[in-house]
Protein backbone atom coordinates (compact mmCIF):
# COMPACT_ATOMS: atom_id res chain seq x y z
CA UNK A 1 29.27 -4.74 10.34
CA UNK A 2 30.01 -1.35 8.09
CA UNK A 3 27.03 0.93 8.41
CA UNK A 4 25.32 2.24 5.49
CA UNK A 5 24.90 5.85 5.24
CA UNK A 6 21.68 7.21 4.47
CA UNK A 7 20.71 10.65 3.17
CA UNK A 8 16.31 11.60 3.85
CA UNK A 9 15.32 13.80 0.71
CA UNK A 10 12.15 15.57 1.88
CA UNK A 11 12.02 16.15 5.02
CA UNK A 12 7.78 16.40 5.66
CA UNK A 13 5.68 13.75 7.49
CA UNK A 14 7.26 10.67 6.18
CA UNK A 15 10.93 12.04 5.54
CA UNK A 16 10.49 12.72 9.31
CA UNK A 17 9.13 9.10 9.61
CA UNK A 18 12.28 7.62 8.19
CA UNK A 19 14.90 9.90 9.61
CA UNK A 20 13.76 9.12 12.56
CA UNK A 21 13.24 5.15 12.49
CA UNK A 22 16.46 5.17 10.63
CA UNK A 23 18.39 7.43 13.20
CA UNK A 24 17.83 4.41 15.89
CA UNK A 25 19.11 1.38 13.50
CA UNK A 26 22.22 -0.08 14.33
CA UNK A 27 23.08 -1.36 10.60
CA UNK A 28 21.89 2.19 9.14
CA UNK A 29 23.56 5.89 9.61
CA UNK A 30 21.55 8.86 9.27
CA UNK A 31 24.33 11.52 7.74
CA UNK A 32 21.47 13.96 6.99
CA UNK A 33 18.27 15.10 5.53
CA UNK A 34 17.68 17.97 2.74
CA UNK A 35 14.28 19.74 2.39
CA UNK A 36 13.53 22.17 -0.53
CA UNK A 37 11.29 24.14 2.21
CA UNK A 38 14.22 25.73 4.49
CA UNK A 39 12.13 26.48 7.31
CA UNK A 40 12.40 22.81 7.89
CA UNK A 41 16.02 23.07 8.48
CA UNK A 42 14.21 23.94 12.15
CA UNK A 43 13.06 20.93 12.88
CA UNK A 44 15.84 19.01 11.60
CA UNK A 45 17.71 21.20 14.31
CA UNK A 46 15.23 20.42 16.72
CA UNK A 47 15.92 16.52 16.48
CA UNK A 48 19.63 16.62 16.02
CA UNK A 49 19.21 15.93 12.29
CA UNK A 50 22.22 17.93 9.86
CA UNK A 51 20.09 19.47 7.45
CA UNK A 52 21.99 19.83 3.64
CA UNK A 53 21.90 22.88 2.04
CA UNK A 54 21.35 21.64 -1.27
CA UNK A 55 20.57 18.22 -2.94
CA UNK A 56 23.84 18.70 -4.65
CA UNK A 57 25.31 18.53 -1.57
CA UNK A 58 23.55 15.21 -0.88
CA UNK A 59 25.02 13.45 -3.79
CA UNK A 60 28.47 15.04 -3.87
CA UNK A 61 28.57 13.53 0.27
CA UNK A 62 30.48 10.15 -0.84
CA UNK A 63 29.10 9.03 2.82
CA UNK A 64 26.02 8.41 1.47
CA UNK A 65 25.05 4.95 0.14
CA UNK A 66 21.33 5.19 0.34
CA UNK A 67 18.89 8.63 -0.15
CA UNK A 68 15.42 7.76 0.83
CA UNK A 69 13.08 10.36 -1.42
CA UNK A 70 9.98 11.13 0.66
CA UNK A 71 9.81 14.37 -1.68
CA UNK A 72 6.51 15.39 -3.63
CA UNK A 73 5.14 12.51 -5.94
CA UNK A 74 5.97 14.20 -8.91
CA UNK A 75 9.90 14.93 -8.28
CA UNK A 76 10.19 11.01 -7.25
CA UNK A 77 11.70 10.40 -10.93
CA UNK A 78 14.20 13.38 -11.13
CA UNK A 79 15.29 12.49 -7.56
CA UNK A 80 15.97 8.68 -8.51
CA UNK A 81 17.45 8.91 -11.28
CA UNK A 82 19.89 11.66 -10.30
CA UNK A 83 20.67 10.16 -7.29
CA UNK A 84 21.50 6.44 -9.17
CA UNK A 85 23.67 8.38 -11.61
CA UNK A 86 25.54 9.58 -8.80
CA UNK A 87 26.51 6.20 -7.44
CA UNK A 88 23.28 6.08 -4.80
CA UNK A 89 20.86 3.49 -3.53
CA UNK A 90 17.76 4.71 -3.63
CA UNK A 91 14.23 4.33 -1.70
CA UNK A 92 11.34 5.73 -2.84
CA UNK A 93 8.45 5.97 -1.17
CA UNK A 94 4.88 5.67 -2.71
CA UNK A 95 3.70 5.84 -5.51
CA UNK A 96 6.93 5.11 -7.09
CA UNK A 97 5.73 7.98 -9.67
CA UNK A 98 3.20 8.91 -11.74
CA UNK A 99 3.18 6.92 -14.99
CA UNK A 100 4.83 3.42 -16.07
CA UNK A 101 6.51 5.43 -18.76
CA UNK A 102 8.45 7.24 -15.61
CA UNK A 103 9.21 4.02 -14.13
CA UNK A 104 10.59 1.96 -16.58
CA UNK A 105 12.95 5.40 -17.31
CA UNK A 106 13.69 4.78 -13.33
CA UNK A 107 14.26 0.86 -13.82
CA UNK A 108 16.34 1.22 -17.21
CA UNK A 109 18.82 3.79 -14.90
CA UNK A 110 19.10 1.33 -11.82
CA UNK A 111 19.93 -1.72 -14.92
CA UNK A 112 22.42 0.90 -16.40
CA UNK A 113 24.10 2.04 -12.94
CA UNK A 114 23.98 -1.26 -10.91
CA UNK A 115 22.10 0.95 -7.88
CA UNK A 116 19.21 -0.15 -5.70
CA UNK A 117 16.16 0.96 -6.88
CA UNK A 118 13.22 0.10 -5.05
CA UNK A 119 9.86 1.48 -3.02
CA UNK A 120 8.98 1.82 0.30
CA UNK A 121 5.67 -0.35 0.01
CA UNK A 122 5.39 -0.20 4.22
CA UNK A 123 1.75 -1.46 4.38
CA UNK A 124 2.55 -5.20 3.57
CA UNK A 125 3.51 -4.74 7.34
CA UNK A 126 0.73 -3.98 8.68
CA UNK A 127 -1.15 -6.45 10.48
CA UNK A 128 -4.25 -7.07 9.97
CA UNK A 129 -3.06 -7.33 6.41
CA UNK A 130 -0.68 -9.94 7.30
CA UNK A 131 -3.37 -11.69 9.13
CA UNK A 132 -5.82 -11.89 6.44
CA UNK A 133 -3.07 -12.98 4.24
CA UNK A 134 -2.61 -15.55 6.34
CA UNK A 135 -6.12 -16.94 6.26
CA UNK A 136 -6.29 -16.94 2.61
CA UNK A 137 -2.84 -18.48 2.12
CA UNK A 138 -4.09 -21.39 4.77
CA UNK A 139 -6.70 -22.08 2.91
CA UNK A 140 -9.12 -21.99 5.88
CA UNK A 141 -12.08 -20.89 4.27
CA UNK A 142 -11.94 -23.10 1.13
CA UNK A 143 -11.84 -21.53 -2.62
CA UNK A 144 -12.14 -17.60 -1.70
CA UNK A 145 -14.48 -16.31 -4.08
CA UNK A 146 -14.54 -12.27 -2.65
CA UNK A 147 -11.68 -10.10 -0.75
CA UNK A 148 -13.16 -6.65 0.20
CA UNK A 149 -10.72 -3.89 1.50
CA UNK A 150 -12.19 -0.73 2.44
CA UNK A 151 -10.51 2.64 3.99
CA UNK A 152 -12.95 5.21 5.17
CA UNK A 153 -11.72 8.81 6.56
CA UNK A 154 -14.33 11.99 7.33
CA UNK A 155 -11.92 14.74 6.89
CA UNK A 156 -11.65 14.73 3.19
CA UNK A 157 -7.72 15.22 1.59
CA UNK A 158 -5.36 16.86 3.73
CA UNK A 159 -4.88 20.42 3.13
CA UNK A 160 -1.29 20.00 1.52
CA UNK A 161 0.13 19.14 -1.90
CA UNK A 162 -2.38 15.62 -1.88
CA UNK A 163 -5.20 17.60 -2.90
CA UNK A 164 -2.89 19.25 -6.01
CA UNK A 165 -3.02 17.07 -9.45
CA UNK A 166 0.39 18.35 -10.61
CA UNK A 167 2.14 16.78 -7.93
CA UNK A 168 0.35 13.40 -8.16
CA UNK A 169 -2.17 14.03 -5.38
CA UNK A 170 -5.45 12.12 -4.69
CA UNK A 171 -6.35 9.13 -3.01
CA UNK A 172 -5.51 6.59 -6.13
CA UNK A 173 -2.07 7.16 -5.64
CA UNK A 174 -1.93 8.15 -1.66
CA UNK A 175 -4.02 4.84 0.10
CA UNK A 176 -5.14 3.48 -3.10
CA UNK A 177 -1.39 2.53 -3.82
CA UNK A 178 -1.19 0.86 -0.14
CA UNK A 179 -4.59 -0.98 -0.56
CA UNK A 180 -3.74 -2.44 -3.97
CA UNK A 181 -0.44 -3.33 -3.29
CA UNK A 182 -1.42 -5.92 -0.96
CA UNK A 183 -4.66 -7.01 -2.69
CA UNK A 184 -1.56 -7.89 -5.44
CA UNK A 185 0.00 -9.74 -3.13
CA UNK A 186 -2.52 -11.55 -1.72
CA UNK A 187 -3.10 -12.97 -5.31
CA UNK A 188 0.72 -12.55 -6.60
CA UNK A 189 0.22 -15.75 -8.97
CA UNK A 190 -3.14 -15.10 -10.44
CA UNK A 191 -3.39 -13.13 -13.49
CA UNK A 192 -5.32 -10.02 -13.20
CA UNK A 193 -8.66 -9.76 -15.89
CA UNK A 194 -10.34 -6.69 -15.64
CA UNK A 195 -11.11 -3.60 -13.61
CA UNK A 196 -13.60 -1.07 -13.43
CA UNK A 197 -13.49 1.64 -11.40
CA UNK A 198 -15.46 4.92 -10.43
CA UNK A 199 -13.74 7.99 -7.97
CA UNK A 200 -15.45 10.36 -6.46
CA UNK A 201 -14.76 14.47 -6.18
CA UNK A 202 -17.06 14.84 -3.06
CA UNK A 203 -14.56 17.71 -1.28
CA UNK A 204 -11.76 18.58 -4.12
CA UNK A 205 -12.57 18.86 -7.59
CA UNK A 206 -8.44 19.06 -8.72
CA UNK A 207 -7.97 15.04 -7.77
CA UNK A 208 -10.35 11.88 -6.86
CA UNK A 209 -10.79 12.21 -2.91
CA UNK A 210 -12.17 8.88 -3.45
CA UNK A 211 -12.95 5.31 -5.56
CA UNK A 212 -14.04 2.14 -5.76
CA UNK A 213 -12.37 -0.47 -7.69
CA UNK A 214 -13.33 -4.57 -8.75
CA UNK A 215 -10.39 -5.93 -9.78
CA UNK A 216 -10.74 -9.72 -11.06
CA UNK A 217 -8.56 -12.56 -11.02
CA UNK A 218 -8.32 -15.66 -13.19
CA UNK A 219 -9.22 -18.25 -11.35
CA UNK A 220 -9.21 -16.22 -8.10
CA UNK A 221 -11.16 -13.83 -6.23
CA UNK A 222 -13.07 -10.50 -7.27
CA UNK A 223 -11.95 -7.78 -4.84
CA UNK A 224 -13.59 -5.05 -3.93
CA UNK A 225 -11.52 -1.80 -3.04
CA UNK A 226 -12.40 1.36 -1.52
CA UNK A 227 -11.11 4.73 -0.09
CA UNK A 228 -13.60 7.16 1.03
CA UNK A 229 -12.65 10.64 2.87
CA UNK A 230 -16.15 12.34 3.41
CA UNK A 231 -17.74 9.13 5.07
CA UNK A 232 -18.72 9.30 8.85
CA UNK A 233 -19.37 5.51 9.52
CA UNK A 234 -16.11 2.99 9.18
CA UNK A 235 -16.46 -0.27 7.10
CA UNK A 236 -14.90 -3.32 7.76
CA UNK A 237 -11.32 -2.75 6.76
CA UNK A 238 -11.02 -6.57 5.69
CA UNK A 239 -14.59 -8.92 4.31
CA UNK A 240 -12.99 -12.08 2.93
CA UNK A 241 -15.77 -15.01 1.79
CA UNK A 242 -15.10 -18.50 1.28
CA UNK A 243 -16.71 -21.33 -0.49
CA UNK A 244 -16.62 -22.42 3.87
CA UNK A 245 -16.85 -19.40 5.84
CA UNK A 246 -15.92 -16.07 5.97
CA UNK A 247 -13.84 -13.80 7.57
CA UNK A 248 -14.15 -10.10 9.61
CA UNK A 249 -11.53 -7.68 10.00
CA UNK A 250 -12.84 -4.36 11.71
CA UNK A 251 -10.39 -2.05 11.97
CA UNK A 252 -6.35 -2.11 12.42
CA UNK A 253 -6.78 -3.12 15.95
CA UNK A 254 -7.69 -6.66 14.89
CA UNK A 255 -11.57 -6.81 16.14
CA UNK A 256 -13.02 -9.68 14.38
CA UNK A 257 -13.62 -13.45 13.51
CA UNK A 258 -14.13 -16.38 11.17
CA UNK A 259 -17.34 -18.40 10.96
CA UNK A 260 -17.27 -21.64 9.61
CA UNK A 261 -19.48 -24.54 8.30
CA UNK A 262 -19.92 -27.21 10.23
CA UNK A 263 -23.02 -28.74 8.41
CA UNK A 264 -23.21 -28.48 4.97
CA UNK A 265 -26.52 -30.96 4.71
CA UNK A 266 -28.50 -28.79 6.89
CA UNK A 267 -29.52 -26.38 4.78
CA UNK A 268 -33.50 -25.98 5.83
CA UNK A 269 -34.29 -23.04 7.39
CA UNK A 270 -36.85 -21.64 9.01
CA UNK A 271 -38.63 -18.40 7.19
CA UNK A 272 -37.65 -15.07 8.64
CA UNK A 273 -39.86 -11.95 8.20
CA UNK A 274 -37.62 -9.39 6.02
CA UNK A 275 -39.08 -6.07 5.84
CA UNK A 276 -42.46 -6.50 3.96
CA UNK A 277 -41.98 -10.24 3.20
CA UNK A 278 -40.32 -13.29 4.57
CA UNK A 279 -37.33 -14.93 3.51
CA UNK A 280 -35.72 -18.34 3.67
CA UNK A 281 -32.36 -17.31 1.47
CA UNK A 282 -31.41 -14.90 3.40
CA UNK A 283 -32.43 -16.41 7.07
CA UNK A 284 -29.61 -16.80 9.54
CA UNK A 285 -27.81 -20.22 9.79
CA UNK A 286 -28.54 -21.88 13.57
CA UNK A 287 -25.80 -22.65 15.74
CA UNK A 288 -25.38 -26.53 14.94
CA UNK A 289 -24.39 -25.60 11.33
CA UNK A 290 -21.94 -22.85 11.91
CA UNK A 291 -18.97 -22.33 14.59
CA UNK A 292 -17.21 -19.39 15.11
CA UNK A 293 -13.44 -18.97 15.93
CA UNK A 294 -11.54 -16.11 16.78
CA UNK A 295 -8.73 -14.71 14.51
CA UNK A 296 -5.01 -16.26 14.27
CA UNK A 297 -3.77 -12.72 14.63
CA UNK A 298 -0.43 -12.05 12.85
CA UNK A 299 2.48 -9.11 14.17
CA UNK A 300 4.97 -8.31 12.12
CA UNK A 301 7.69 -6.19 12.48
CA UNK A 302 8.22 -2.92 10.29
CA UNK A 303 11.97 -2.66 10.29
CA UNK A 304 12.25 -6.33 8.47
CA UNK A 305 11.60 -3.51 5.66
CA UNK A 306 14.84 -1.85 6.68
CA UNK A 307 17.12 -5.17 7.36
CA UNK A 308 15.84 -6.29 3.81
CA UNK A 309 17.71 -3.75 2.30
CA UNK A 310 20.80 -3.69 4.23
CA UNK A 311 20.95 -7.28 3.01
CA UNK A 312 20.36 -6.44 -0.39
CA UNK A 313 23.46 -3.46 -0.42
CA UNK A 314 25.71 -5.88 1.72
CA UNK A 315 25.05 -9.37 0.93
CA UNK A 316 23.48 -9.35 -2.72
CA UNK A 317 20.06 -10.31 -1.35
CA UNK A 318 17.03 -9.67 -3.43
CA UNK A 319 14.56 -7.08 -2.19
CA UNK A 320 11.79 -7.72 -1.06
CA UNK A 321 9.34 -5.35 -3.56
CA UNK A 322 10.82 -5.84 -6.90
CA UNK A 323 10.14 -3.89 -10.32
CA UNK A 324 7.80 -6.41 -11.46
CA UNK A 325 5.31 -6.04 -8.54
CA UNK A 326 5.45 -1.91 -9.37
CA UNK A 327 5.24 -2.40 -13.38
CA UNK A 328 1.84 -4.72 -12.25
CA UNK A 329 1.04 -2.01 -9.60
CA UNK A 330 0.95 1.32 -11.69
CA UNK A 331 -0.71 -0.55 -14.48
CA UNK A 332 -3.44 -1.37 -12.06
CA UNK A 333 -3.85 2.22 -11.10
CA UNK A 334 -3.66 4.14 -14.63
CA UNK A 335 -6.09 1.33 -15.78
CA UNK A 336 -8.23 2.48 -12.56
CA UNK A 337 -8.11 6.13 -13.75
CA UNK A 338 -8.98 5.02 -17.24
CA UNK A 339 -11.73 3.03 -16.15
CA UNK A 340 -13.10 6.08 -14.36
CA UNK A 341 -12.48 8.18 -17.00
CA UNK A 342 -14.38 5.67 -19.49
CA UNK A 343 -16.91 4.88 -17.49
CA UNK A 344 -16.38 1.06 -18.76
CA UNK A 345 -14.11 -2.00 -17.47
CA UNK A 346 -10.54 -2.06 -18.33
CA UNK A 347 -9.51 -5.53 -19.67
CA UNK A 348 -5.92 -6.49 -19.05
């Protein structure tokens, strides 16, 4: 097995995320990381990390194979495309950049050079999206007809470059790009219609510190997606509705359940008061007609990222987030801006 060398460019929360991770993997070596911000050269002491003293110095290292670019959204491009020209993998992480003019400039250079170019889309391993993936690709519920996926902080945007416009800050392109990356994938065959979309400037006036999208599907499900950072009560991360149950996902701990129909002919009810009237629509369904199970929960495990790509440098494998699935991605989020902007829904 011949170890791939592996340069981190930007060294902050995430470069430190993958130096780290990749410092401990047996197919990867970590040669170094490189930080525009010297004072990070510190740290990078502090964990054993050699710390380069210029990105120059990155690509003229013919040890490296791979630079992951955890660097400011807005230098993604520059990075990638200097780094492919120099005979380099490349990961970037999220968003890819800032425009799908930028990325098909990225994806012409990795067609021109032969190099890896891909993106660090790390949520598709988290679990409770894998486990509502799995309930909609089982088919348990019948013909979904509604995903929600919801995100709610209380902090508003972090006090660094996410709350500054010119280096693609905001929550569009910081959880928005996690959160609609997998409702993609849950519906990766489905064509997408229309989106409308409103963001919020509750705490920072510079970038959205929060939206709400409907995205719909042809023959598939409308979704509803939302990131919120001034709200003090959590939704359910995950609401999926069926034309035979529905499922609960309450937070990334897994806290849930699905509730099924048992009885589709008993559909009498008996009227329930509801505020200043009674109701027979909305009274609940009795226990003979329903049954409740608990979640299948699904683990996955992160670094299948990481052995993907080893695969795909050493074997010819195909990786596992392609250039299509960003192209579809970045439309999805300028026509989420646009929408915003327009105050109307964005046909596709």
């Amino acid at each position: 097995m011949k170890k791939i060398g592996v340069a981190v460019v930007g060294y902050g929360g995430m470069g430190g995320y993958h130096a780290d991770k990749i410092s401990k993997m047996e197919k990867f070596e970590l040669l170094g990381v490189y930080d525009i911000n010297d004072e990070r050269r510190k740290v990078a002491d502090e964990n054993g990390f050699y710390f380069y003293n210029s990105f120059e110095d990155v690509l003229n290292d013919e040890r490296v194979e791979l630079i992951v670019c955890a660097a400011f959204n807005d230098c993604h491009k520059d990075i990638a495309i200097r780094a492919m020209r120099a005979g380099k993998n490349v990961i970037s992480e999220k968003p890819v950049t800032l425009c799908s003019e930028d990325l098909e400039e990225m994806i012409a250079v990795s067609n021109e050079t032969g190099m890896l170019f891909t993106v660090h889309q790390n949520r598709r391993w988290d679990n409770d999206y894998r486990t509502i993936k799995n309930i909609y690709d089982k088919g348990e519920l019948g013909k979904v007809h509604a995903i929600d996926s919801k995100v709610y902080g209380s902090r508003g945007i972090p006090g660094d470059w996410r709350r500054e416009k010119q280096h693609g800050g905001g929550m569009v392109l910081d959880w928005g790009v996690h959160l609609l990356d997998q409702i993609l994938m849950l519906n990766e065959n489905k064509k997408m219609i229309s989106v409308y979309a409103t963001v919020t400037n509750v705490t920072n006036d510079e970038v959205d510190d929060g939206f709400r999208a409907v995205i719909k599907f042809e023959d598939g499900p409308e979704c509803l997606v939302e990131v919120f950072t001034n709200n003090f009560i959590e939704a359910p991360r995950w609401y999926m509705a069926g034309e035979n149950g529905t499922a609960i996902i309450e937070d990334w701990d897994l806290n849930g359940k699905i509730v099924m129909i048992k009885d589709w002919d008993k559909i009498d009810a008996v009227p329930v008061q509801a505020g200043a009237g009674i109701t027979k629509t909305m009274a609940p369904r009795t226990d003979e007609t329903i049954k409740e199970f608990p979640l299948e929960k699904i683990y996955v495990d992160w670094t299948d990222y990481y052995t993907n790509i080893y695969d795909v440098i050493r074997n010819g494998a195909k990786p596992l987030i392609t250039h299509d699935q960003q192209r579809r991605l970045m439309k999805l989020m300028e026509a989420i801006f646009e929408s915003a902007e327009k105050n109307e829904v964005i046909y596709f």
